[in-house]
PDB file of N, CA and C in Angstrom:
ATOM      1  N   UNK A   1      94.422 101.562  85.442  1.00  0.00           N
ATOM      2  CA  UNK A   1      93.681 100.561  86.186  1.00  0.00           C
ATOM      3  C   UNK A   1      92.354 101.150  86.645  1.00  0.00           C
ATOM      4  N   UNK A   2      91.162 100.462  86.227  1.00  0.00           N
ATOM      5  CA  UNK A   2      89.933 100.708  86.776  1.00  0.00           C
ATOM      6  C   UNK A   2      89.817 100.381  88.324  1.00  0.00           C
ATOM      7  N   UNK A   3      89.301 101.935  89.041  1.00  0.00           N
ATOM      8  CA  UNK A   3      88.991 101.495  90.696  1.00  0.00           C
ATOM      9  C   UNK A   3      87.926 101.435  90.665  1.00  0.00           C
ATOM     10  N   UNK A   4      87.184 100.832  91.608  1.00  0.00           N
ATOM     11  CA  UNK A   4      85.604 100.598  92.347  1.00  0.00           C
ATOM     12  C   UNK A   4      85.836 102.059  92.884  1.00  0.00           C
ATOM     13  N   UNK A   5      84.243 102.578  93.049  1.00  0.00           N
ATOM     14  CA  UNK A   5      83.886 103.343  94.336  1.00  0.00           C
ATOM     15  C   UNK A   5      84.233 103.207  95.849  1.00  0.00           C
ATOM     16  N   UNK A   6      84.352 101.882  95.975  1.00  0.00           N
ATOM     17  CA  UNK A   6      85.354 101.188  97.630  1.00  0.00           C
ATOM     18  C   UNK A   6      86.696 102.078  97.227  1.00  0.00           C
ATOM     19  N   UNK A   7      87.189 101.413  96.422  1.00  0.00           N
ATOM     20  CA  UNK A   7      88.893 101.516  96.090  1.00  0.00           C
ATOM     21  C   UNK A   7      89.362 103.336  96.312  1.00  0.00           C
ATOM     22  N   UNK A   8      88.519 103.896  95.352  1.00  0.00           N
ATOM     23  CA  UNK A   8      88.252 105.349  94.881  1.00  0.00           C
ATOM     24  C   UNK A   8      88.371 106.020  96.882  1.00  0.00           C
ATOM     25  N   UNK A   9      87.323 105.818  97.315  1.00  0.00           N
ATOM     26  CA  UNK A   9      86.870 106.323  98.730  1.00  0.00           C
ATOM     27  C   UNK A   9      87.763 106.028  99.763  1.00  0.00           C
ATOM     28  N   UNK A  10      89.093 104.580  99.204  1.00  0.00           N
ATOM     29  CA  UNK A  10      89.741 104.361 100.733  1.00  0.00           C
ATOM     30  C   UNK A  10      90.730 105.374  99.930  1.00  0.00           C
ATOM     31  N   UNK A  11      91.229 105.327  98.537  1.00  0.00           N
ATOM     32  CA  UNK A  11      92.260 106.265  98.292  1.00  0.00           C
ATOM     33  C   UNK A  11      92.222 108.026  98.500  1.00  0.00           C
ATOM     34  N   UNK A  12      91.220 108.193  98.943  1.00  0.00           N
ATOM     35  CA  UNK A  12      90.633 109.484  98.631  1.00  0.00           C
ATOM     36  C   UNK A  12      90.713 109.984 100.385  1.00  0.00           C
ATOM     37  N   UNK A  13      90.033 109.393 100.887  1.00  0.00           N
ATOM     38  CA  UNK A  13      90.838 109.097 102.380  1.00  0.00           C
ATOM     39  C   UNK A  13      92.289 109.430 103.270  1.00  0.00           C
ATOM     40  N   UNK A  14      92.959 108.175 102.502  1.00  0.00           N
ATOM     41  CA  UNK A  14      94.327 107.973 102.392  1.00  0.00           C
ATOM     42  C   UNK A  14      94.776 109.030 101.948  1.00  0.00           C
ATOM     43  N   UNK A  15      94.812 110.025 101.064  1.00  0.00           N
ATOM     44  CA  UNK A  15      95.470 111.262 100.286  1.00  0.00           C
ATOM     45  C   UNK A  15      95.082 112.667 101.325  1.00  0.00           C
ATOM     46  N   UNK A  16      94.089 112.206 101.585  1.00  0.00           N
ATOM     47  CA  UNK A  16      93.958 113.333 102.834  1.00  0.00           C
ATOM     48  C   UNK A  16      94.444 113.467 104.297  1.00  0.00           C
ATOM     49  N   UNK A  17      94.197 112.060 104.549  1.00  0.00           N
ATOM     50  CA  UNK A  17      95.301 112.168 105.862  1.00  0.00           C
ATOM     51  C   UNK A  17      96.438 112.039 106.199  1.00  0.00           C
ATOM     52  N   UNK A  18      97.213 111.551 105.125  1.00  0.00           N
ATOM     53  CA  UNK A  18      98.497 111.956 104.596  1.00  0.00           C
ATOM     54  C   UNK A  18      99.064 113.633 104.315  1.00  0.00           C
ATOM     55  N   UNK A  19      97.673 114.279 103.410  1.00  0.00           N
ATOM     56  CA  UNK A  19      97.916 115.538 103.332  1.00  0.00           C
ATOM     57  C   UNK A  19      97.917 116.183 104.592  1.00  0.00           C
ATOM     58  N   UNK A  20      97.002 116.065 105.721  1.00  0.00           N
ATOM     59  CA  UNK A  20      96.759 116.642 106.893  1.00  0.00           C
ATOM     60  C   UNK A  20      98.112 116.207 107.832  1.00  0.00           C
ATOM     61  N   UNK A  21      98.308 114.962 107.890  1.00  0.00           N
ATOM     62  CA  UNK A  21      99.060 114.535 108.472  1.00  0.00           C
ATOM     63  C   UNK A  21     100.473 114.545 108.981  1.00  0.00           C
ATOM     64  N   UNK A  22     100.955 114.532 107.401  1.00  0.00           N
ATOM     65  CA  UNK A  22     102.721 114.094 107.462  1.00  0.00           C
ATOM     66  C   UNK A  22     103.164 115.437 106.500  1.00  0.00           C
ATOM     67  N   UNK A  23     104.700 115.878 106.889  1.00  0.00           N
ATOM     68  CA  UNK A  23     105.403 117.440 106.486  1.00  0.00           C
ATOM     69  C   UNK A  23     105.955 116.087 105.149  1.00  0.00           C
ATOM     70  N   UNK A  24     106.013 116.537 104.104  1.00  0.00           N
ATOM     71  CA  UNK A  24     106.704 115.567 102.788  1.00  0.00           C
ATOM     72  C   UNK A  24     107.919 116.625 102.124  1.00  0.00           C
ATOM     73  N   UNK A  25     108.752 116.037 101.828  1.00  0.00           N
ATOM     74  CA  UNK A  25     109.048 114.220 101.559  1.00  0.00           C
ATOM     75  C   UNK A  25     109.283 113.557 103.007  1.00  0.00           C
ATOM     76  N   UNK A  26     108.491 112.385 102.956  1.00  0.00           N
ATOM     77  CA  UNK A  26     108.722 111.817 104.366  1.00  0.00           C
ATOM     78  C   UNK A  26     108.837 110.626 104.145  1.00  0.00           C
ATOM     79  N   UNK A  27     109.349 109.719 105.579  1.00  0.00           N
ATOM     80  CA  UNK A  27     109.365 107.910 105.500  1.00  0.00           C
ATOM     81  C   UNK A  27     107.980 107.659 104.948  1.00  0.00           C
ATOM     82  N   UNK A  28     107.903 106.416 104.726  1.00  0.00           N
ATOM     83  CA  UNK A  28     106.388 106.002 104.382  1.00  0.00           C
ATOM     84  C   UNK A  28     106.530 104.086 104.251  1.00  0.00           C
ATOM     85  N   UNK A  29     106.099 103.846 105.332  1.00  0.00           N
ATOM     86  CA  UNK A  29     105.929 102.073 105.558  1.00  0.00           C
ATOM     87  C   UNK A  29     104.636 101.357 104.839  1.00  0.00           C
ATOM     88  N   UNK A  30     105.028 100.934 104.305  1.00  0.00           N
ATOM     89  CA  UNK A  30     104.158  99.929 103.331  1.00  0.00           C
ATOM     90  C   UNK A  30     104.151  98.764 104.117  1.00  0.00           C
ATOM     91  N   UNK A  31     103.134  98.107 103.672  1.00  0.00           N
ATOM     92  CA  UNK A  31     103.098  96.735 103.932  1.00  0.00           C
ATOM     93  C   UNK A  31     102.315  95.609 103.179  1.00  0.00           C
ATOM     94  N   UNK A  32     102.872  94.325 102.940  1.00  0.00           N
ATOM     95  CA  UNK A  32     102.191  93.591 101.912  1.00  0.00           C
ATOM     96  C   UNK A  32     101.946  92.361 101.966  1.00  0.00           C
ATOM     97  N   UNK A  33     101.239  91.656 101.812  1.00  0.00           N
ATOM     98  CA  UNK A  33     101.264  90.361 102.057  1.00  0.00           C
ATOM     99  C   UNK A  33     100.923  89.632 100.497  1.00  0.00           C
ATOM    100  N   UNK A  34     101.728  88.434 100.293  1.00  0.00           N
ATOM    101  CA  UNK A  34     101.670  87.895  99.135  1.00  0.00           C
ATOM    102  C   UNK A  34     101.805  86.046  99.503  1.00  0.00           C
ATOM    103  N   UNK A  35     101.130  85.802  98.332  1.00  0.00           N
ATOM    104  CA  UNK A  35     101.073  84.465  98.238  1.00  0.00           C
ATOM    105  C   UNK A  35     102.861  83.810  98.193  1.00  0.00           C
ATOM    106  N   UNK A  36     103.674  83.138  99.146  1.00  0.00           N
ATOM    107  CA  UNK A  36     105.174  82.949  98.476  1.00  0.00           C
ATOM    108  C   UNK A  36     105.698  82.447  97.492  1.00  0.00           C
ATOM    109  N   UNK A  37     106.029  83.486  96.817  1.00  0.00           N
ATOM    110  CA  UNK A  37     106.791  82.843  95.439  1.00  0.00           C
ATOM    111  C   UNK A  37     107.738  84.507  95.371  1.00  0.00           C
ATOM    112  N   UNK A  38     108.895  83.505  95.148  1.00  0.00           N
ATOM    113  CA  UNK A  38     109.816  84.419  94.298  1.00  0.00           C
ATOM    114  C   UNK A  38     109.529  85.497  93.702  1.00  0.00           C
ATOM    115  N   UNK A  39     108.412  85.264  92.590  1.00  0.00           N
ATOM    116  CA  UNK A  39     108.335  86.084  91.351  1.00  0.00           C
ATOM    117  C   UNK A  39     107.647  86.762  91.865  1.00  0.00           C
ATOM    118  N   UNK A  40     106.599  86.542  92.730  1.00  0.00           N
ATOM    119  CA  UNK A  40     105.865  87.980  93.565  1.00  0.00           C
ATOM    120  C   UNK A  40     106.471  88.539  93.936  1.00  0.00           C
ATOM    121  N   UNK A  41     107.266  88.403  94.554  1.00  0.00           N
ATOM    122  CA  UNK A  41     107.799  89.539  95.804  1.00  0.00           C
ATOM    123  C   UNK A  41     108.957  90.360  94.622  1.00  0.00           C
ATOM    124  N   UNK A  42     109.882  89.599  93.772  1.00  0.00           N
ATOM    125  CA  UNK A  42     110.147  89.912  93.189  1.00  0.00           C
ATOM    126  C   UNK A  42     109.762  91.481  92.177  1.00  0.00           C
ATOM    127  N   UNK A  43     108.578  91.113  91.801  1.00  0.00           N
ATOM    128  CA  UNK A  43     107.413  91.932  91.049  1.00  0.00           C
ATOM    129  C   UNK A  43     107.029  93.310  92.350  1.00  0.00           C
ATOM    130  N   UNK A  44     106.890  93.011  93.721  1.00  0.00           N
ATOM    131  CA  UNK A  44     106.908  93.772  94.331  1.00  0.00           C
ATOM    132  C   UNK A  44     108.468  95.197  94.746  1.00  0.00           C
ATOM    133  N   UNK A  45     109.267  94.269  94.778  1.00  0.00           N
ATOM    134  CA  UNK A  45     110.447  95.173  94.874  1.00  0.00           C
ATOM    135  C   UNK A  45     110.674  95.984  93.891  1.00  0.00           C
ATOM    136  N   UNK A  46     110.592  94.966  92.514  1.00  0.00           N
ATOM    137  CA  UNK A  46     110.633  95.935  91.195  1.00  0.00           C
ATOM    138  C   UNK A  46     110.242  97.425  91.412  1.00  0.00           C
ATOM    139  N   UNK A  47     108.916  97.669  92.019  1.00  0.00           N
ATOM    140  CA  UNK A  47     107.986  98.930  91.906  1.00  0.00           C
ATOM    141  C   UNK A  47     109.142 100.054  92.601  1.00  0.00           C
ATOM    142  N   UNK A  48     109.920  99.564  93.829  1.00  0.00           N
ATOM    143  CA  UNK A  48     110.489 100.273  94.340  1.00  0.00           C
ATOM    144  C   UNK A  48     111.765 100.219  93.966  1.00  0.00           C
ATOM    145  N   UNK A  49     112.343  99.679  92.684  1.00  0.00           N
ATOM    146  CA  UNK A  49     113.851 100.329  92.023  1.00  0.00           C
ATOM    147  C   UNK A  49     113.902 101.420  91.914  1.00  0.00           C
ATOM    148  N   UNK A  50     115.551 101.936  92.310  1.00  0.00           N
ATOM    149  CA  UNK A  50     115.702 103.173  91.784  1.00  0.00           C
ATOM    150  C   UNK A  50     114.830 104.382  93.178  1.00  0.00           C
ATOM    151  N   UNK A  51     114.922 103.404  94.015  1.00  0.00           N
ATOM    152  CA  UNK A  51     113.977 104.284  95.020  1.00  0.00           C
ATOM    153  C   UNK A  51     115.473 104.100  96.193  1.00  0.00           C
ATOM    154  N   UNK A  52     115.210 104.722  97.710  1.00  0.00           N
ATOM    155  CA  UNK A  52     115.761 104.667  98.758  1.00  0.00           C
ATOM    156  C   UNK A  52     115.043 103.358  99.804  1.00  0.00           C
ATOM    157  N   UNK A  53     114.221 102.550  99.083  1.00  0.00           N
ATOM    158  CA  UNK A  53     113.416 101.401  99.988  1.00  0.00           C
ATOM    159  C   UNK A  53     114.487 100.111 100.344  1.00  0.00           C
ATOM    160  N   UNK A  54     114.195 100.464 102.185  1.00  0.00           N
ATOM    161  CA  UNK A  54     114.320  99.285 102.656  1.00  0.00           C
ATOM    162  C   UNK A  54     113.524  98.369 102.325  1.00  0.00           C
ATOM    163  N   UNK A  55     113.498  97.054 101.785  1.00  0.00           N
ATOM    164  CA  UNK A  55     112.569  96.115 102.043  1.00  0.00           C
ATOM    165  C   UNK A  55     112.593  94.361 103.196  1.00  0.00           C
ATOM    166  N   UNK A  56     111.948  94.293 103.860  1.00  0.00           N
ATOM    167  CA  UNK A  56     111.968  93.693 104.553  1.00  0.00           C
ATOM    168  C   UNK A  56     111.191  92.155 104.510  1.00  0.00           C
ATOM    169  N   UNK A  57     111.394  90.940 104.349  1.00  0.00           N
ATOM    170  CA  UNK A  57     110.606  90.041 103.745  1.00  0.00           C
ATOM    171  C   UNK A  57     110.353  89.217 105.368  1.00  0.00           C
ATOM    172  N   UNK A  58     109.440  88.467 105.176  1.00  0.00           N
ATOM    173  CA  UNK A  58     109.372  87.333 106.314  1.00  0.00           C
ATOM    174  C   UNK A  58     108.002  86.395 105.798  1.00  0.00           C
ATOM    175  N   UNK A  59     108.705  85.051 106.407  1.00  0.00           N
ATOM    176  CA  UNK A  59     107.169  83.745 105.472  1.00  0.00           C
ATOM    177  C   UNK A  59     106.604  84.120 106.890  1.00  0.00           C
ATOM    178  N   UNK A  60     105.408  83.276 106.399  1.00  0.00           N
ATOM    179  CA  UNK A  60     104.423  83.031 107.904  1.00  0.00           C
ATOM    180  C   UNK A  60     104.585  81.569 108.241  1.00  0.00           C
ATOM    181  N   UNK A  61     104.412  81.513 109.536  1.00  0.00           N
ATOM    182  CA  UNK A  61     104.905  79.692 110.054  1.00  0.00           C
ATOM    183  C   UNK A  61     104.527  79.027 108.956  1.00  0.00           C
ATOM    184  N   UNK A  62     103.513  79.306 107.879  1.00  0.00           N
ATOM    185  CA  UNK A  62     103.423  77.644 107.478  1.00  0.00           C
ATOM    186  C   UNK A  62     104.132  77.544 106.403  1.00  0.00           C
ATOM    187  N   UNK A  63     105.101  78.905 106.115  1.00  0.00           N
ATOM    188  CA  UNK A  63     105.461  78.955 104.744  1.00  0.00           C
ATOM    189  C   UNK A  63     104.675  79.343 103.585  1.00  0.00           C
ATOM    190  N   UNK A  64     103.280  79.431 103.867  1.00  0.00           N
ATOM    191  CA  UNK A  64     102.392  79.507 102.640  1.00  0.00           C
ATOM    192  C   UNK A  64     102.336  81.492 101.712  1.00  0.00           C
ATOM    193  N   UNK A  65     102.584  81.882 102.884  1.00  0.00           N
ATOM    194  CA  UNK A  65     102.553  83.850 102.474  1.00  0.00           C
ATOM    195  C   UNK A  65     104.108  84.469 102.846  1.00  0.00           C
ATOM    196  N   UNK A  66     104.157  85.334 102.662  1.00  0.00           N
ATOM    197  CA  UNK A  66     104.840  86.395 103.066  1.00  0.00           C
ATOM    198  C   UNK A  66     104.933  87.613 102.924  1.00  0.00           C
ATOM    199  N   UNK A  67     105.063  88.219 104.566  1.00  0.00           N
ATOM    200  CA  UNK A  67     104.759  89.727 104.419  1.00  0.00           C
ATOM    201  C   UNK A  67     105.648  90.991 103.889  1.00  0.00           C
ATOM    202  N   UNK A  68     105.901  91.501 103.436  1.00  0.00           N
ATOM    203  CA  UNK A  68     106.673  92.578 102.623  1.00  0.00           C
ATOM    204  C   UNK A  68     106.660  94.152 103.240  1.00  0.00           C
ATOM    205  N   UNK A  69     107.650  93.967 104.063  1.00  0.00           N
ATOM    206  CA  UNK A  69     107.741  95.639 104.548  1.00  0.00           C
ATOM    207  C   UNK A  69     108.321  96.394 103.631  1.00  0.00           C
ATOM    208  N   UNK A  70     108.145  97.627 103.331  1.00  0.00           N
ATOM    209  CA  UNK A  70     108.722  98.568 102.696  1.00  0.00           C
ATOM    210  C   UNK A  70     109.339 100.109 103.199  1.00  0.00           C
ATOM    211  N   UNK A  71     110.218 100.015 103.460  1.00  0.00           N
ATOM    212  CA  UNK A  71     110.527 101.636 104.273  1.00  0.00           C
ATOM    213  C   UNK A  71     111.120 102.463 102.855  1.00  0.00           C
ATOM    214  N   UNK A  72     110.553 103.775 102.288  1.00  0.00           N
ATOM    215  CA  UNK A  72     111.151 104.677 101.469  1.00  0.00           C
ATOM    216  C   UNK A  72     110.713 106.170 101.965  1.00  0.00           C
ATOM    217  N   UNK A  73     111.042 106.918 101.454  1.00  0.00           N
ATOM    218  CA  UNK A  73     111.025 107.933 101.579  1.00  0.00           C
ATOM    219  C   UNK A  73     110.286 108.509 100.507  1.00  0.00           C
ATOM    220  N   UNK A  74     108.949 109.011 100.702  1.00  0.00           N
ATOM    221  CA  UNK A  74     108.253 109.403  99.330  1.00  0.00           C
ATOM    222  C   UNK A  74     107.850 111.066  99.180  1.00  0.00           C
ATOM    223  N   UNK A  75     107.869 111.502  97.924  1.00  0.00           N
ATOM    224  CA  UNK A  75     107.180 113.185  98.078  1.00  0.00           C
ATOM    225  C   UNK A  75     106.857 113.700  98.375  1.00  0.00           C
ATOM    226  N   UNK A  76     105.401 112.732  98.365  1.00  0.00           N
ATOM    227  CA  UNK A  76     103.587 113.393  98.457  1.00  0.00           C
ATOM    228  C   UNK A  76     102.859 112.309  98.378  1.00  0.00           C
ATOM    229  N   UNK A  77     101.157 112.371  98.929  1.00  0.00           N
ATOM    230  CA  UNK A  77     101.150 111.561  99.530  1.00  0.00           C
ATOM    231  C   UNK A  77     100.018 110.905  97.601  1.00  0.00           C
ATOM    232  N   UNK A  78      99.945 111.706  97.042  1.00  0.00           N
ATOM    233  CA  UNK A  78      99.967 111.022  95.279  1.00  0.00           C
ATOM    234  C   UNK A  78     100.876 109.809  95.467  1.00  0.00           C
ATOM    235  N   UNK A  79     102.335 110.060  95.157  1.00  0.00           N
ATOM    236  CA  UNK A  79     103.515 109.061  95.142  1.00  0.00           C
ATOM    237  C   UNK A  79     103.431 108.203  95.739  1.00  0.00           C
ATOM    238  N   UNK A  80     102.723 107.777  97.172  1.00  0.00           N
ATOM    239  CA  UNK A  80     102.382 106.886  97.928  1.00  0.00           C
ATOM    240  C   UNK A  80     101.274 106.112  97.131  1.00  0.00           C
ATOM    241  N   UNK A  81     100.403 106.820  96.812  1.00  0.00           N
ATOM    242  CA  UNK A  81      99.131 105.997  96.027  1.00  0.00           C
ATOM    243  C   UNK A  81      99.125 105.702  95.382  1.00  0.00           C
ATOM    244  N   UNK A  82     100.470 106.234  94.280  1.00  0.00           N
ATOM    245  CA  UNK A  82     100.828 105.554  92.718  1.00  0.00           C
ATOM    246  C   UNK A  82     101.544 104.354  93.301  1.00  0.00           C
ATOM    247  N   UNK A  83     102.727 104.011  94.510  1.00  0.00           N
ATOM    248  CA  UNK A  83     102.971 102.847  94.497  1.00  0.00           C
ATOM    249  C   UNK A  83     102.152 101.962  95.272  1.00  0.00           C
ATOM    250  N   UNK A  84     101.205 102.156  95.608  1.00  0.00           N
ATOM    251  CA  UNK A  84      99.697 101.266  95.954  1.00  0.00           C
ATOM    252  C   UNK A  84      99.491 101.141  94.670  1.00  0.00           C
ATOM    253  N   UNK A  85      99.122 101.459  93.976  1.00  0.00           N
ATOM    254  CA  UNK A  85      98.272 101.125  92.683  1.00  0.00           C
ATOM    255  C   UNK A  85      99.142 100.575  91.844  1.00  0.00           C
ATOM    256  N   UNK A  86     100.465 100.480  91.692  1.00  0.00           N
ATOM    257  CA  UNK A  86     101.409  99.826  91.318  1.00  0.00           C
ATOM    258  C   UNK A  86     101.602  98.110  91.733  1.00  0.00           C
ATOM    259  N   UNK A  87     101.558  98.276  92.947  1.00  0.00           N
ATOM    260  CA  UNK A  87     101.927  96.627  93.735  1.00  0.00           C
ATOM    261  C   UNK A  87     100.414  96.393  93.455  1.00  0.00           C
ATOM    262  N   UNK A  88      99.540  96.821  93.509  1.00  0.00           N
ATOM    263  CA  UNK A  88      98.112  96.128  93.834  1.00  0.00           C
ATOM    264  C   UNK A  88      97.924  95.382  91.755  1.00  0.00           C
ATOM    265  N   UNK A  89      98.493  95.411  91.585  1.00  0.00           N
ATOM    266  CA  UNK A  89      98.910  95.014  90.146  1.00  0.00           C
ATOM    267  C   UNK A  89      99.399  93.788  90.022  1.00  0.00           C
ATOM    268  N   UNK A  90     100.090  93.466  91.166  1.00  0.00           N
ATOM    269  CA  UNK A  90     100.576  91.433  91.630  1.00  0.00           C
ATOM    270  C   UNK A  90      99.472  90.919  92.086  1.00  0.00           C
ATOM    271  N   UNK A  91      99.514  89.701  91.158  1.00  0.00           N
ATOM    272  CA  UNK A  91      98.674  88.632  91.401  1.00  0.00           C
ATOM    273  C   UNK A  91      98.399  88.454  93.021  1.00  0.00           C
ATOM    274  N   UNK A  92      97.154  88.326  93.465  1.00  0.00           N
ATOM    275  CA  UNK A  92      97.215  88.067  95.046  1.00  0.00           C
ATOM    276  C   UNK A  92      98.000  88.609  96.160  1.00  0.00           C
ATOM    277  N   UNK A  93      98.403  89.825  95.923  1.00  0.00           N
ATOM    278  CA  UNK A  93      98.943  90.855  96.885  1.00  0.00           C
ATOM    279  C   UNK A  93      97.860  91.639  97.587  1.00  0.00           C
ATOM    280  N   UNK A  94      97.636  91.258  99.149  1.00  0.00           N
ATOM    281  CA  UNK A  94      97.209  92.578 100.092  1.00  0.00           C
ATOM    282  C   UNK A  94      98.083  93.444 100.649  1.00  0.00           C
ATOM    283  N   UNK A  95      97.055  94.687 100.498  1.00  0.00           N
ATOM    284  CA  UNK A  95      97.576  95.946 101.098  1.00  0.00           C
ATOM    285  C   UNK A  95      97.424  95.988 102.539  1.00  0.00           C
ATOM    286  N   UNK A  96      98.206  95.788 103.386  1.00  0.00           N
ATOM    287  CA  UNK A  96      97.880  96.431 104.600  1.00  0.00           C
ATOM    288  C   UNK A  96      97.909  98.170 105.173  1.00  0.00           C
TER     289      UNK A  96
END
């Protein structure tokens, strides 16, 4: 997947204060927001088969989104950014 210079600079960021930050393998909370449909969120869990992820779903009052918690336990803070760059792969999914 091609990143922007934005994309590049928040990940580049992100990998460092993770590195500075957290002793790994550690928890690591995701969060997501998607347009509601099945097949999204669906497409979102996929990424985390075969993983230790809690996932946590909830609509928003109007029904129109829903947000996607993720609790797993990841390596390094790479592994974190590969499953960012993974979900950011669904149609109309934000990263929080």
């Amino acid at each position: 997947m091609k990143q922007d210079k934005k994309t590049s600079e928040f990940y580049d960021r992100l990998r460092q204060q993770l590195q500075d930050d957290t002793q790994w393998p550690s928890q690591y909370l995701y969060k997501f927001i998607v347009p509601s449909s099945h097949e999204k969120i669906a497409e979102i869990e996929a990424v985390f088969d075969g993983t230790d992820a809690f996932i946590n779903t909830r609509d928003s009052s109007k029904g129109n989104y829903t947000s996607v918690s993720v609790k797993v336990t990841m390596d390094s803070p790479e592994s974190v950014i590969e499953k960012y760059l993974e979900v950011s792969k669904v149609e109309g999914v934000i990263s929080l």
